[in-house]
Protein backbone atom coordinates (compact mmCIF):
# COMPACT_ATOMS: atom_id res chain seq x y z
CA UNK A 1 42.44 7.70 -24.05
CA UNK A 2 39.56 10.14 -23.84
CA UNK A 3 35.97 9.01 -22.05
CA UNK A 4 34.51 8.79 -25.39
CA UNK A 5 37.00 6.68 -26.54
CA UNK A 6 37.10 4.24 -23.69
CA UNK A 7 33.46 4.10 -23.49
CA UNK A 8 33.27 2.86 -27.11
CA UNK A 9 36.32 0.57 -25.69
CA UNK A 10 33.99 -1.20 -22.68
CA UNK A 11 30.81 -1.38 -24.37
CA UNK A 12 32.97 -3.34 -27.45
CA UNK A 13 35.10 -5.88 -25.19
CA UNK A 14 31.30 -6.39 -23.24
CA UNK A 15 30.33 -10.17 -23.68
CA UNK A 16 27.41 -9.61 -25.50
CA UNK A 17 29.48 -7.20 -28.18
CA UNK A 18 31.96 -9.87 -28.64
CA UNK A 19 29.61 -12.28 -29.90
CA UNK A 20 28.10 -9.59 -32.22
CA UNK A 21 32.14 -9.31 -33.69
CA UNK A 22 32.64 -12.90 -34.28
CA UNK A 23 32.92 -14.11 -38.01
CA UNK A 24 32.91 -17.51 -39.24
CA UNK A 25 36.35 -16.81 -40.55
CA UNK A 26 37.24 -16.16 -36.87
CA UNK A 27 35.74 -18.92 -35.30
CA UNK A 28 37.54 -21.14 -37.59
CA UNK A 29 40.76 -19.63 -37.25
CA UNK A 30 40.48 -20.01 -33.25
CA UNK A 31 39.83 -23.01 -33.79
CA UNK A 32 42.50 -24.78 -36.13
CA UNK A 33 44.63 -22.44 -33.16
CA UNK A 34 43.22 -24.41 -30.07
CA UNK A 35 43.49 -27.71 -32.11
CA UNK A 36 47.20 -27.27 -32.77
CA UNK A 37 48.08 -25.89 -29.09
CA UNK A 38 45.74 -28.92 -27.79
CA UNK A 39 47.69 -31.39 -29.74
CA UNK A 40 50.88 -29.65 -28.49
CA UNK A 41 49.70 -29.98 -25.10
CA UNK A 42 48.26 -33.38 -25.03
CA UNK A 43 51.43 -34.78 -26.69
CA UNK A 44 53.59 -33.18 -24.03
CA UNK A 45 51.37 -34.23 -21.02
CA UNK A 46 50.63 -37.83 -22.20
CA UNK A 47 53.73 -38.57 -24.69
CA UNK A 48 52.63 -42.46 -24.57
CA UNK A 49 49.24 -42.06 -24.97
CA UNK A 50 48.79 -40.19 -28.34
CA UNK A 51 45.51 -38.39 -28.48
CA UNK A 52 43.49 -36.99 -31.83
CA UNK A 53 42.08 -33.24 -31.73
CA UNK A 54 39.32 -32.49 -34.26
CA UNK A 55 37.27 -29.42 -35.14
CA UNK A 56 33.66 -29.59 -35.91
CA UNK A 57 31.93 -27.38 -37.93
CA UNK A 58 28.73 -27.50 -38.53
CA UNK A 59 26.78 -27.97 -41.41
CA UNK A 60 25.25 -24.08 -40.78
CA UNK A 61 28.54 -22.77 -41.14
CA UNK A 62 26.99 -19.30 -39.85
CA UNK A 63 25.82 -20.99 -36.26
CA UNK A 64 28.86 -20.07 -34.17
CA UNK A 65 27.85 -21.55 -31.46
CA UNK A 66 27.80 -25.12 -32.36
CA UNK A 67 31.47 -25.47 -33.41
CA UNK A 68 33.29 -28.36 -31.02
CA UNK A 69 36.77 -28.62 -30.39
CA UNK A 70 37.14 -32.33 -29.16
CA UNK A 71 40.03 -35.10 -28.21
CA UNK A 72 40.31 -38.73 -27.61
CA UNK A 73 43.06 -41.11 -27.09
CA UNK A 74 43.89 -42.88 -30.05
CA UNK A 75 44.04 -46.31 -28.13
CA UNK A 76 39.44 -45.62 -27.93
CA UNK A 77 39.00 -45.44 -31.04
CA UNK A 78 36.98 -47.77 -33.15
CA UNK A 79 38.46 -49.87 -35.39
CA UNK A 80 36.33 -50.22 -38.94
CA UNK A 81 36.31 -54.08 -40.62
């Protein structure tokens, strides 16, 4: 790799670069990703205590920031009359 080359490299993998590369296509993607390995993982970990993962997205689909990958034990939830 020439020093041109990995310059444009660092300054690109740089957290502040990153964030200027994400897409709301991405973001989701990660996400639905960490909500299946989480649900792998939590069923694995805890196989009599199933758990729910969820994915919020936001109503500003463009705010990347506020998307929440969250999970709870089925036996807290709420039961609706």
């Amino acid at each position: 790799m020439c020093e041109a080359a990995a310059i444009r490299w660092c300054e690109r993998y740089e957290f502040g670069a990153i964030a200027l590369t994400l897409t709301r296509d991405k973001v989701t993607i990660l996400g639905n990703v960490l909500t299946e390995m989480y649900e792998a993982k939590l069923a694995r970990q805890f196989p009599s205590r199933p758990c729910r993962v969820s994915l919020f997205t936001p109503k500003d689909e463009s705010d990347l920031i506020a998307y929440e990958l969250t999970f709870w034990q089925v036996a807290h939830e709420s039961t609706k009359s």
